[in-house]
Protein backbone atom coordinates (compact mmCIF):
# COMPACT_ATOMS: atom_id res chain seq x y z
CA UNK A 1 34.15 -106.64 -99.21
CA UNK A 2 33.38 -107.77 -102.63
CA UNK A 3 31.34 -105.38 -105.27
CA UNK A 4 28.96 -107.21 -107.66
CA UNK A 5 28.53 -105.31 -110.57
CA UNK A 6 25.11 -105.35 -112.51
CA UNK A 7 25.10 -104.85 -116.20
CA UNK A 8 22.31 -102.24 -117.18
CA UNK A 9 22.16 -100.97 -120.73
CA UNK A 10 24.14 -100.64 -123.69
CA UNK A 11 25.13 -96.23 -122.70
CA UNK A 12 24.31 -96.51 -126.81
CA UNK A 13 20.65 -97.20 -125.79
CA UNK A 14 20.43 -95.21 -122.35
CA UNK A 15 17.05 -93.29 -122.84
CA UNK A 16 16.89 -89.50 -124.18
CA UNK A 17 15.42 -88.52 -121.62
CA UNK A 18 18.42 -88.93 -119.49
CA UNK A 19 16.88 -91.81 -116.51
CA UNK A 20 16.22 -95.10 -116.39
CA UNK A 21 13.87 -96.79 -113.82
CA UNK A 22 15.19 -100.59 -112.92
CA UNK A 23 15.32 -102.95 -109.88
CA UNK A 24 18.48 -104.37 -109.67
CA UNK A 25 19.40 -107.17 -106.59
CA UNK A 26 15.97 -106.15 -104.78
CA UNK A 27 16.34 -102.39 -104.78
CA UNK A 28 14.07 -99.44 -106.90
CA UNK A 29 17.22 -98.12 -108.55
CA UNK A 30 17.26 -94.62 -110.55
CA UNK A 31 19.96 -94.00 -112.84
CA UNK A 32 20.36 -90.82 -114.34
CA UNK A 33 22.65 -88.80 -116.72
CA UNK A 34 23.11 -85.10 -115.80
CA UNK A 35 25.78 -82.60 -117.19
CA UNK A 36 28.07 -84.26 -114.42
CA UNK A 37 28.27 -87.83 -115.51
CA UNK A 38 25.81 -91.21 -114.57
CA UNK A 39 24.77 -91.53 -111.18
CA UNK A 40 21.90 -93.91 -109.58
CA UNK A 41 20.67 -93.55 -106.67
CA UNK A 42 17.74 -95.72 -104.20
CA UNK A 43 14.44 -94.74 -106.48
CA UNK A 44 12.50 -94.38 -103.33
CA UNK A 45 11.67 -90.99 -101.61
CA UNK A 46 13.15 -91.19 -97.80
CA UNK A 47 9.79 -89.39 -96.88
CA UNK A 48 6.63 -91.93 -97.97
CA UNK A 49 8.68 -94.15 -100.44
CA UNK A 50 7.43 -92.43 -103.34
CA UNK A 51 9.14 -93.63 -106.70
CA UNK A 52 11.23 -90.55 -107.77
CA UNK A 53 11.93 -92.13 -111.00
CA UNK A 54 7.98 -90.28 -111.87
CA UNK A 55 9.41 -86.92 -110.86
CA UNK A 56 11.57 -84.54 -112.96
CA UNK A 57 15.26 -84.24 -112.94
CA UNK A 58 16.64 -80.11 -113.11
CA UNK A 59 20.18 -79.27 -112.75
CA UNK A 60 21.68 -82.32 -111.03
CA UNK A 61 17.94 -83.25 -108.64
CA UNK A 62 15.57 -84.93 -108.92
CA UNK A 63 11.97 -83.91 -107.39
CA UNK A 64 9.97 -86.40 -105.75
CA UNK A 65 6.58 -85.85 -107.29
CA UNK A 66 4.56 -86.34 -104.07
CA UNK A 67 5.64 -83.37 -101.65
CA UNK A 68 8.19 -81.92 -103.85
CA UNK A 69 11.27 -82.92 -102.08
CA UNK A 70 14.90 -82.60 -104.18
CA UNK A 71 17.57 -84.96 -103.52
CA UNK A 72 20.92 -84.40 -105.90
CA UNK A 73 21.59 -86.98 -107.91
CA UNK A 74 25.09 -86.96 -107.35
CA UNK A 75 24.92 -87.25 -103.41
CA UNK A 76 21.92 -88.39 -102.66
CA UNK A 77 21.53 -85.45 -100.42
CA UNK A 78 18.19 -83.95 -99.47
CA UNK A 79 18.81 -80.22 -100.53
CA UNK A 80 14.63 -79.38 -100.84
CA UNK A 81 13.18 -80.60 -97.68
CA UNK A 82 13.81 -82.00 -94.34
CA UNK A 83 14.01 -85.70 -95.69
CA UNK A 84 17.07 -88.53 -94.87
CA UNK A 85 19.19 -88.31 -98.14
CA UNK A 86 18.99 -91.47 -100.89
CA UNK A 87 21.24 -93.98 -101.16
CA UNK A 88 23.43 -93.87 -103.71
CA UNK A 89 25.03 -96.79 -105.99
CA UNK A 90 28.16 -96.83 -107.97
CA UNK A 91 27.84 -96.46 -111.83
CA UNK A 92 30.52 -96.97 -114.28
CA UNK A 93 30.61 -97.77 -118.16
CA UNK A 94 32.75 -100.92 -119.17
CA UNK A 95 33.01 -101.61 -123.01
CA UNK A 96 30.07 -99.56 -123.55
CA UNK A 97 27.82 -101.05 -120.94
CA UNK A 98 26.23 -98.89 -118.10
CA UNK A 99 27.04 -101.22 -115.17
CA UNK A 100 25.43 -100.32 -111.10
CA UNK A 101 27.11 -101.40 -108.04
């Protein structure tokens, strides 16, 4: 199986407040940086398909701003509700550039 990578943003540029909202190859993509590294993840809620790119991100979850569900950013696990974990998506930084899988 081949992996396509897509380029993102210069890590230079990545926004201060540590997540960036995209669509990359037809998905909502989050990408976040937490005290543990990059990770991105589907930016859709399992529950209602909220965008959880809108909610906050606290020590390694993010929130879904609709009922309040917390998936960890590095897992995509549910771990604050009864909700299907996200998907997650590879991240890596190549000459600088934030790159998703």
């Amino acid at each position: 199986m081949s992996e396509t990578w897509h380029p993102l943003i210069p890590e230079a540029e990545f926004p201060a407040e540590g997540k960036l909202a995209t669509k990359i190859g037809g998905w909502h993509v989050l990408v976040a940086k937490t005290d543990d590294g990059l990770f991105a993840v589907n930016d859709r809620c399992t529950h209602q398909a909220a965008l959880v790119s809108t909610g906050r991100i606290r020590r390694g979850a993010v929130m879904c701003p609709l009922h309040g569900a917390r998936f960890e950013m590095a897992s995509g696990r549910c771990i604050g509700g009864a909700y299907k974990d996200l998907r997650t998506f590879p991240v890596r930084v190549e000459a600088g550039q934030i790159e998703v899988c």
